[in-house]
Structures are given as C-alpha cells and as structure tokens.
C-alpha atoms as a PDB file:
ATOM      1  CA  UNK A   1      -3.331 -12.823 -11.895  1.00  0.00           C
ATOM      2  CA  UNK A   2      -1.497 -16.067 -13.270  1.00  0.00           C
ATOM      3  CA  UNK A   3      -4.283 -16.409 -16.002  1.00  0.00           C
ATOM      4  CA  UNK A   4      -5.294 -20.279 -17.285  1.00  0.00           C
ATOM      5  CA  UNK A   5      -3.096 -22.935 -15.553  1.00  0.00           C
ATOM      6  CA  UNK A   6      -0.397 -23.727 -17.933  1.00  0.00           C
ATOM      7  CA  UNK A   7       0.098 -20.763 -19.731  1.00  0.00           C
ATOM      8  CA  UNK A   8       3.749 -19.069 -19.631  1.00  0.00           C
ATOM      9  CA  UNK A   9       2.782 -15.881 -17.964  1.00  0.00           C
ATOM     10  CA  UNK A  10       4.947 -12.591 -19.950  1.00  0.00           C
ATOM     11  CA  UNK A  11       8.235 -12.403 -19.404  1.00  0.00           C
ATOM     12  CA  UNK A  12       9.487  -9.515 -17.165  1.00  0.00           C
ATOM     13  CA  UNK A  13      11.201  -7.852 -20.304  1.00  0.00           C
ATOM     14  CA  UNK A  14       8.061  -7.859 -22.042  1.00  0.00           C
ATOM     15  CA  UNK A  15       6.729  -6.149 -19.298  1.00  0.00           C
ATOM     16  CA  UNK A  16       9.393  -3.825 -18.884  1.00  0.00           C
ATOM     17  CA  UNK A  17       8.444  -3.266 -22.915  1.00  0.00           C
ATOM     18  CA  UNK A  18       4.679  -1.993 -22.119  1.00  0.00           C
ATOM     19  CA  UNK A  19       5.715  -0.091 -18.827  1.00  0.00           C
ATOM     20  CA  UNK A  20       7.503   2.343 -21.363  1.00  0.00           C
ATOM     21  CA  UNK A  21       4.333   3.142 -22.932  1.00  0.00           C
ATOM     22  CA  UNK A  22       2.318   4.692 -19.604  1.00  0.00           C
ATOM     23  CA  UNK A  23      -0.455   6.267 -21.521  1.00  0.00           C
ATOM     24  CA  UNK A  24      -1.488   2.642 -22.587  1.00  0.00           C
ATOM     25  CA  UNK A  25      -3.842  -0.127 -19.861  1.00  0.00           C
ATOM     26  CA  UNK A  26      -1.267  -2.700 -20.467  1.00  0.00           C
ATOM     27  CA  UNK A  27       1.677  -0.198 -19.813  1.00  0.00           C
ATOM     28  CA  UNK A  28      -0.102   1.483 -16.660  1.00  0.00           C
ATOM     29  CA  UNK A  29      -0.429  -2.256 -14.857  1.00  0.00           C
ATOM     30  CA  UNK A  30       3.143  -3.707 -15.997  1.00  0.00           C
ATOM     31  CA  UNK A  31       4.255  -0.067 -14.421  1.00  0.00           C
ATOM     32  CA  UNK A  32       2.194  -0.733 -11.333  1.00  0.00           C
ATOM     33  CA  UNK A  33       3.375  -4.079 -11.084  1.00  0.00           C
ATOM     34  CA  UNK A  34       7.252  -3.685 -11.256  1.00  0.00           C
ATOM     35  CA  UNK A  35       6.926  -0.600  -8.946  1.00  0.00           C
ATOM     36  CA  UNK A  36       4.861  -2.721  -6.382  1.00  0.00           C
ATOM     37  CA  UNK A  37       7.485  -5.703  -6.336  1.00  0.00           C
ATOM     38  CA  UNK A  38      10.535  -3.085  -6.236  1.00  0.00           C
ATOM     39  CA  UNK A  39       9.620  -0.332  -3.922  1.00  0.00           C
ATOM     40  CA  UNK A  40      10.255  -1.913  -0.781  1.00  0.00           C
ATOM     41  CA  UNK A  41      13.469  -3.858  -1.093  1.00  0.00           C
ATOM     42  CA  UNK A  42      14.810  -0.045  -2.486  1.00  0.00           C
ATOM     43  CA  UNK A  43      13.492   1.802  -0.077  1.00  0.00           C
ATOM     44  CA  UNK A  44      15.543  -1.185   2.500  1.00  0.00           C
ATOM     45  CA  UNK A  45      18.015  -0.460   0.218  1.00  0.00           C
ATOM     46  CA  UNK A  46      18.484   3.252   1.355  1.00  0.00           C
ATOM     47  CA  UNK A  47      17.562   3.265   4.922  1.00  0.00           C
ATOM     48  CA  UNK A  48      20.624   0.778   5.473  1.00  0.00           C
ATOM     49  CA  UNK A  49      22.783   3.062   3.931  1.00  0.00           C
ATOM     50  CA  UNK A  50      22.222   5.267   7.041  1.00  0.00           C
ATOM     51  CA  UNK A  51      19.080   7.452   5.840  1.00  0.00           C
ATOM     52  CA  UNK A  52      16.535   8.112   8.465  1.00  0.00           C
ATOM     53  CA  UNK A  53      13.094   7.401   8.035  1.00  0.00           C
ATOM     54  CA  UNK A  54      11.928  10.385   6.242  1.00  0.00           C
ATOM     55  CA  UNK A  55      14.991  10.886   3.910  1.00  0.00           C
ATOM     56  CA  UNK A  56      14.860   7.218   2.722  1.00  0.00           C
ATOM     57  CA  UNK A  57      11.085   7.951   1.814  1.00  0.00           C
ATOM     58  CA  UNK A  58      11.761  11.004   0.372  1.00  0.00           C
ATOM     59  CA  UNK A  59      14.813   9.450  -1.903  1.00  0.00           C
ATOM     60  CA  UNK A  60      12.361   6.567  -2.578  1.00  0.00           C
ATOM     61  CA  UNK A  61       9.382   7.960  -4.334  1.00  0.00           C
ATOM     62  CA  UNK A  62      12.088  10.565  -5.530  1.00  0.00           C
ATOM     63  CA  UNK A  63      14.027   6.965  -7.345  1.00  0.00           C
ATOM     64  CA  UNK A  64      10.658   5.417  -8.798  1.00  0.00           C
ATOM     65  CA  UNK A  65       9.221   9.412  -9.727  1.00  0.00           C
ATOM     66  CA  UNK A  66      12.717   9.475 -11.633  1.00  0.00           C
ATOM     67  CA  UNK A  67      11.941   5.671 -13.622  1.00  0.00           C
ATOM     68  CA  UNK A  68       8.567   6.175 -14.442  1.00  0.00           C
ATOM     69  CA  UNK A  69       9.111   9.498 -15.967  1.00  0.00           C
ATOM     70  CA  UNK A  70      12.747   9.801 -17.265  1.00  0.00           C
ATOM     71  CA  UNK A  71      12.677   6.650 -20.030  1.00  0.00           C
ATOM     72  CA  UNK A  72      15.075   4.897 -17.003  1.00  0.00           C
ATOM     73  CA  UNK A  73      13.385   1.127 -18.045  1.00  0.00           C
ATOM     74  CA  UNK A  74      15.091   1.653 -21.790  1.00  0.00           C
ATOM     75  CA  UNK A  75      18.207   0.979 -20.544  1.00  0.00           C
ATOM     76  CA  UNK A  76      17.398  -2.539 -19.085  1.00  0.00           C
ATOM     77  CA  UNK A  77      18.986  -4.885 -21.244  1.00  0.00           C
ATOM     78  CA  UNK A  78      18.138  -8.381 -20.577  1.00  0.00           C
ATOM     79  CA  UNK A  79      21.355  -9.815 -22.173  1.00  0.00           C
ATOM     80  CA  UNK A  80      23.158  -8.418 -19.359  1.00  0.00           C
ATOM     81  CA  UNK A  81      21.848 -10.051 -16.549  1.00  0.00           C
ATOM     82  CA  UNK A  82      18.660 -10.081 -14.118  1.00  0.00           C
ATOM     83  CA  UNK A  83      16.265  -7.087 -14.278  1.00  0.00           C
ATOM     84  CA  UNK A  84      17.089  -6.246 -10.176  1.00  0.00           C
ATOM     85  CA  UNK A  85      20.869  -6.172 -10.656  1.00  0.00           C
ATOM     86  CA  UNK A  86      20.081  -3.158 -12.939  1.00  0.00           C
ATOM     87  CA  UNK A  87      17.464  -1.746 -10.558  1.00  0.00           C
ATOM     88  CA  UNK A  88      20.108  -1.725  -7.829  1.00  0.00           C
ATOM     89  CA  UNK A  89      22.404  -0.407 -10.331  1.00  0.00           C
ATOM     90  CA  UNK A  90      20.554   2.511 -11.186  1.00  0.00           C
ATOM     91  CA  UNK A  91      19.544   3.536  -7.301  1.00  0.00           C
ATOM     92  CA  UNK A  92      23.268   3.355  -6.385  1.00  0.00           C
ATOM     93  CA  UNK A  93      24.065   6.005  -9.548  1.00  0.00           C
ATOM     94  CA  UNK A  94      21.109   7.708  -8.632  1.00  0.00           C
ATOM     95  CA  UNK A  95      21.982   7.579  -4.380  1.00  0.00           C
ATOM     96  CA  UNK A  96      25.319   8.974  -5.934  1.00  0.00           C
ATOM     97  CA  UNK A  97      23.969  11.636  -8.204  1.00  0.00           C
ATOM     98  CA  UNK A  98      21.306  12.988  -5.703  1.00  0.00           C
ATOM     99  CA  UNK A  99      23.059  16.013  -3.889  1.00  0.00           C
ATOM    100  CA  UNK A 100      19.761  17.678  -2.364  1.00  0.00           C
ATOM    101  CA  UNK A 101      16.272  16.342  -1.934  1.00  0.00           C
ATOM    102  CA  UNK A 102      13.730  18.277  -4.013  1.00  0.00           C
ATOM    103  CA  UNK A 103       9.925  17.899  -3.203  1.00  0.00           C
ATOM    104  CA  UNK A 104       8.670  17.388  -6.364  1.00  0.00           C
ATOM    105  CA  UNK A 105       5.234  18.416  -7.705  1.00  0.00           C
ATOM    106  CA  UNK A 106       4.175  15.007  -8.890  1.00  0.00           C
ATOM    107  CA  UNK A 107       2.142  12.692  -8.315  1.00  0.00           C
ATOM    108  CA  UNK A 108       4.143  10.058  -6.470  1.00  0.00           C
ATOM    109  CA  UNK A 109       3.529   6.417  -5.767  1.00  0.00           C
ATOM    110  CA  UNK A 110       2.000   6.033  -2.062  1.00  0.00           C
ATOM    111  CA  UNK A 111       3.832   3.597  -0.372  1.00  0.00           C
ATOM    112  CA  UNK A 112       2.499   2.398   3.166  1.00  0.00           C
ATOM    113  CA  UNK A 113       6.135   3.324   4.735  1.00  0.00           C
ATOM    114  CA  UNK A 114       4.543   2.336   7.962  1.00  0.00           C
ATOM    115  CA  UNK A 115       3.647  -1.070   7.894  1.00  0.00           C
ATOM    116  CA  UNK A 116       6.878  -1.026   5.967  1.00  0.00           C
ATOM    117  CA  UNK A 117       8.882  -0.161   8.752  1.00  0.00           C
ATOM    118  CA  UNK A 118       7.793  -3.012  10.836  1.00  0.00           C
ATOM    119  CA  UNK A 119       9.784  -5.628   8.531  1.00  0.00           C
ATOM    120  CA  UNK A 120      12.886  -3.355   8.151  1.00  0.00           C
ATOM    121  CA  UNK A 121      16.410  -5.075   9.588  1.00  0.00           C
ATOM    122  CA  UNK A 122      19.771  -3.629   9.470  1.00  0.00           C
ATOM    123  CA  UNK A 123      21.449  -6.785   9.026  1.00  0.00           C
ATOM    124  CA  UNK A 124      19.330  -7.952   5.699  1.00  0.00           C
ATOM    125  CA  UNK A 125      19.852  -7.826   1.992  1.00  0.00           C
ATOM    126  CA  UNK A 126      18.056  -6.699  -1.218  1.00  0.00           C
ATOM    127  CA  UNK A 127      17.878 -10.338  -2.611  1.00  0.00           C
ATOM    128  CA  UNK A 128      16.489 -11.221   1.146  1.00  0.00           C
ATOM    129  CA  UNK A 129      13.918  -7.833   0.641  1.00  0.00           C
ATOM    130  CA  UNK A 130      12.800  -9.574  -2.778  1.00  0.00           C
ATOM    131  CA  UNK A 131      12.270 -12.669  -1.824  1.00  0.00           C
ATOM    132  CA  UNK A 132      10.244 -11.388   1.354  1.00  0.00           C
ATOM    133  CA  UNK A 133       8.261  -9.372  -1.156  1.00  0.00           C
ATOM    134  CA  UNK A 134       7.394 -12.014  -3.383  1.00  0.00           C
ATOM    135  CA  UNK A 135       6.491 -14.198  -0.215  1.00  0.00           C
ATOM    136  CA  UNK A 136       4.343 -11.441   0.693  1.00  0.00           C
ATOM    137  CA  UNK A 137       2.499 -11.646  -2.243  1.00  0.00           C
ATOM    138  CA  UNK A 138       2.030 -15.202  -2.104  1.00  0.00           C
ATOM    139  CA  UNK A 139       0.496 -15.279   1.119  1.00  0.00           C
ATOM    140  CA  UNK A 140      -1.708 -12.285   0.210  1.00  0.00           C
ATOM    141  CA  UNK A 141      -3.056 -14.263  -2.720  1.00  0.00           C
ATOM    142  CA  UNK A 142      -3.407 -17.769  -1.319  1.00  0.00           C
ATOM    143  CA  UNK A 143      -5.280 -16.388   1.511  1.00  0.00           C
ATOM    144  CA  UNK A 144      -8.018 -14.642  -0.639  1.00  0.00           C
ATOM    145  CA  UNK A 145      -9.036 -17.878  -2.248  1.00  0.00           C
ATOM    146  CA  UNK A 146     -11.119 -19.110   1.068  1.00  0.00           C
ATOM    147  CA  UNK A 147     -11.891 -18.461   4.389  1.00  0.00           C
ATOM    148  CA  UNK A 148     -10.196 -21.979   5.008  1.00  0.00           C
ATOM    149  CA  UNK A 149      -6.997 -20.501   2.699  1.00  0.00           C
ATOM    150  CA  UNK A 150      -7.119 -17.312   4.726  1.00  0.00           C
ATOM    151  CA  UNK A 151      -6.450 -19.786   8.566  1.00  0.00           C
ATOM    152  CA  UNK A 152      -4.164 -21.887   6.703  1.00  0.00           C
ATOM    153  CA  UNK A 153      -1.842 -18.964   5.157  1.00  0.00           C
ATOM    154  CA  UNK A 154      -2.121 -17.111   8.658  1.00  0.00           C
ATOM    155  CA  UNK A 155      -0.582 -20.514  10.281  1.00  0.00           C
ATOM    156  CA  UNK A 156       1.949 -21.067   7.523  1.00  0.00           C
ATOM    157  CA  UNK A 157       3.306 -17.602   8.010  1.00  0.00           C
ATOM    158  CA  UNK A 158       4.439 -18.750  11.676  1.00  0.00           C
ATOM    159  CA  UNK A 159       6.218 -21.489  13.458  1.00  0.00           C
ATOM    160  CA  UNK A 160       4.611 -24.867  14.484  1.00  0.00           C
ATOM    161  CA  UNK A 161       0.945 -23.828  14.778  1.00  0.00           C
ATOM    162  CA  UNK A 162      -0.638 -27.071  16.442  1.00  0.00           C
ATOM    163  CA  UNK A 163      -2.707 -28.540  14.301  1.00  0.00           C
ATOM    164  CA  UNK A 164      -5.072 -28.937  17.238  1.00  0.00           C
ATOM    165  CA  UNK A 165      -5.445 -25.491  16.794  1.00  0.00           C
ATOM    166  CA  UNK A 166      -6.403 -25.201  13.330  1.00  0.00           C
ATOM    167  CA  UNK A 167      -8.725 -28.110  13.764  1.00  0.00           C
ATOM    168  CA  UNK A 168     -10.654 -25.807  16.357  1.00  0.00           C
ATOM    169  CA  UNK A 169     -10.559 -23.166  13.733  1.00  0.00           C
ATOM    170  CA  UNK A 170     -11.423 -24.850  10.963  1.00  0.00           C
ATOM    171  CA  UNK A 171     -14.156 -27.037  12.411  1.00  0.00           C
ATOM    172  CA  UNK A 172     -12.271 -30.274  11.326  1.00  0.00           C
ATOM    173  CA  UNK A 173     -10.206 -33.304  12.124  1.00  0.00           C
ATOM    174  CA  UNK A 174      -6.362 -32.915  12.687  1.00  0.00           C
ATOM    175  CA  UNK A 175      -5.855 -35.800  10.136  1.00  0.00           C
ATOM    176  CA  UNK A 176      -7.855 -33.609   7.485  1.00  0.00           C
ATOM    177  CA  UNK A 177      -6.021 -30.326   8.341  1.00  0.00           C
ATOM    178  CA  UNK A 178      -2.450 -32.399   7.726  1.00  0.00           C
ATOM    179  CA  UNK A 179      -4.293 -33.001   4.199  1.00  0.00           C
ATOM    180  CA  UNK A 180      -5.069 -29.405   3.956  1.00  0.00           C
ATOM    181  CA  UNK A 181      -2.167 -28.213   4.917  1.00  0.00           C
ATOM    182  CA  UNK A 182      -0.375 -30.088   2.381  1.00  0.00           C
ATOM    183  CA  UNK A 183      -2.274 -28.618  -0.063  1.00  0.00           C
ATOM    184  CA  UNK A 184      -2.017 -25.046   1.065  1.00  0.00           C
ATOM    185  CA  UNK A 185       1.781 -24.973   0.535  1.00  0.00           C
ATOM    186  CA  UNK A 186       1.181 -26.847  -2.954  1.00  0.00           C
ATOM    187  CA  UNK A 187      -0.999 -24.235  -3.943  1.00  0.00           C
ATOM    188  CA  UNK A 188       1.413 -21.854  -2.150  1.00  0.00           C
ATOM    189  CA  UNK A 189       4.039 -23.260  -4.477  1.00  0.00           C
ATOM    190  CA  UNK A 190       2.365 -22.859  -7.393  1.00  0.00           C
ATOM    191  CA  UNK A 191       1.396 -19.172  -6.758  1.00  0.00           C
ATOM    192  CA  UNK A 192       4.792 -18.454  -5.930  1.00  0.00           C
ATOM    193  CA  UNK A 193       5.731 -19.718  -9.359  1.00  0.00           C
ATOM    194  CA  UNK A 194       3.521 -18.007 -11.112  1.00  0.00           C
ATOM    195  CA  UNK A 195       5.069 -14.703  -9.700  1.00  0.00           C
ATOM    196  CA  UNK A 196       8.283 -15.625 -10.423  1.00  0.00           C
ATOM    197  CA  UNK A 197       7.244 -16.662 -13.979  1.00  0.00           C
ATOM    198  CA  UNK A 198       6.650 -13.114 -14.210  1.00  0.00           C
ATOM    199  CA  UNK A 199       9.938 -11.544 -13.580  1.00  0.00           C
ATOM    200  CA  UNK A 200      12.256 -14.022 -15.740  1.00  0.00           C
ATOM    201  CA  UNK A 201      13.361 -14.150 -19.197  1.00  0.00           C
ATOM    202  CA  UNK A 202      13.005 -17.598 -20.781  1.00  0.00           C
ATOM    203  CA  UNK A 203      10.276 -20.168 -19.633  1.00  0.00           C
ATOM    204  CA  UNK A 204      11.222 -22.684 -17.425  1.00  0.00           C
ATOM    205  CA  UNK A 205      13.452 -20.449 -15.102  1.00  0.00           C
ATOM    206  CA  UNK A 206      10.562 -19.623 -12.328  1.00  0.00           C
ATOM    207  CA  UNK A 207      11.963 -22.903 -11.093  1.00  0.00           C
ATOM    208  CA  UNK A 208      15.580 -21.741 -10.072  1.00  0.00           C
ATOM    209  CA  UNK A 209      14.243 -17.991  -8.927  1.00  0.00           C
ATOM    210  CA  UNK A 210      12.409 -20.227  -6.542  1.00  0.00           C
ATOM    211  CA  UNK A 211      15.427 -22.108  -5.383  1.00  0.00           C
ATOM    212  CA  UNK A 212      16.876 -18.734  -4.916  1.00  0.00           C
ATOM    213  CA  UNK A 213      14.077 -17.062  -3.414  1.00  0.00           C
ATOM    214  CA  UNK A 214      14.226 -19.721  -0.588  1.00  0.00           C
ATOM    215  CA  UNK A 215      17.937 -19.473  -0.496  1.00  0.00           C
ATOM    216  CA  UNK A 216      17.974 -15.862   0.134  1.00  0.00           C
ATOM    217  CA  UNK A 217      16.684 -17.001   3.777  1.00  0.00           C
ATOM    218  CA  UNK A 218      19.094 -19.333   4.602  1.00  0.00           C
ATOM    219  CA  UNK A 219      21.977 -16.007   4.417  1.00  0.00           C
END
C-alpha cells in the first residue's frame, strides 16, 4: 500500500472508475478498498438512527450488496462534492426506500460487527466514524512494520504511556524512546497521508483531509 515514496497515489474517483468494472483485479481491490473504509461509519450510521443490532447489520450488508451490484458508484460525480457526502446520500434514500428487510442470496461482505460494536457511541458522527476508520488503519499499518512499531503504535493509541515503560519494553533508554517516539508519529503522519491521498480528487489535498480528520475529534 502507498507504493514508492513520492508518488501521488490514485485518486478516489479513479478508483471509484475501476470498482465499476468487478470482473477486473484492479476493480475487485478498489471495490474492496472503498467497502473496507465505508462499512463501518454506515453501519454507525444506521444503528443511531434507532436500529438494533441485528437490523443495522442486516440493512448494512443489504446497503453495500445494493452498490456493488446495482451500478450505485456511476452516479458519484466528483464535481459535486466529496465522495462520502454522496455515500451518506445514497444510505439515507436507500434507509428511506427500504420498507422490509429481505435476506438476500448473495454473497455479502463479512463485516466483524462484533469488534465493531465495541467502538459504537450514540453521541458520534459519520465524519467522527471516518476519521476513526482511517486512524484505524494507520495504526494497523505502522504497527506491522516492527516489533518496535508494533509497542510504539500500542502506546500511541492511549494516554501518557510513561516512557519508563516503553523503555522496559523496548530494552532501551528513555532518551532514545523520546527519539523513537518522535518518529513513530512521523511515520504515523505520513501513513495517514498516504490514505488520505487515496480518497481525494486533486493532489495536494491529503493535507486538509488531515486537518479535518483530526478536527472531526475535537466535535
């Protein structure tokens, strides 16, 4: 993921481009990727309009069964603003439209509702679901790059880990876990970016989806 450093990774349109094309490799993983960004903050989406738990995963693999196989992505337009405003356009038509819940004989995505569940809040938003999503995914990827990366992802996930701790863990100096520490949320940074490079239009605007990725937490 990210390919070679420097490179302006393809734009979420373009994406959204091969994803209409399933029987192709490249349509089949910019499917797989949009889905596996989306699915949560959707399925948050639902349950806080008062479905229980079963219902909202019902109407959620019912939502992405519905885009993947309907021709839904030919509608996104990117001249009319950010690919998630029409996702959450499109699930509140569809929320409207869907009178009874049909259990469909396809193959649906398989969500892990459960470890889902353990992140779900009431009082949240979509744009706060993204941005934990995306997070998510940072973490996930900066802590596959080392054993070290692993400890130092687990302790930037919390609050005010000593770094007396880490030390221990790490088998170092507190001085040179500041230093690596430091470097962990570059490289965080940087990973982030590279997701968000993903998911926007024009090159160069990663930079603000971060600022509002960030800013999503502060609501």
């Amino acid at each position: 993921m990210g390919g070679p450093r420097g490179a302006f990774q393809p734009t979420l349109w373009t994406q959204v481009l091969l994803a209409r094309d399933r029987d192709a490799p490249e349509g089949r993983d910019a499917l797989e990727r949009l889905v596996g960004l989306y699915w949560r903050p959707v399925y948050f989406h639902v349950r806080r309009l008062g479905k229980d738990v079963e219902t909202a995963k019902d109407l959620t693999q019912e939502f992405f069964a519905r885009v993947m196989e309907r021709g839904t992505l030919a509608d996104a337009d990117p001249t009319k603003g950010r690919f998630r405003t029409f996702l959450l356009t499109v699930l509140d038509r569809f929320l409207c439209d869907e009178h009874r819940r049909e259990r469909a004989k396809r193959r649906r995505p398989d969500f892990d509702f459960t470890s889902a569940e353990a992140h779900f809040r009431l009082d949240q938003t979509f744009e706060r679901d993204w941005a934990m999503a995306v997070l998510e995914r940072g973490f996930v990827r900066l802590a596959a790059r080392s054993p070290h990366a692993s400890v130092l992802a687990r302790a930037l996930r919390k609050e005010a880990v000593p770094y007396a701790q880490l030390a221990r863990e790490l088998e170092t100096t507190e001085s040179n876990v500041k230093v690596m520490v430091h470097r962990a949320r570059r490289e965080l940074r940087e990973i982030l970016l590279e997701e968000l490079r993903a998911t926007v239009d024009r090159p160069g605007e990663e930079a603000a989806e971060l600022a509002e990725l960030f800013g999503a937490f502060s609501v």
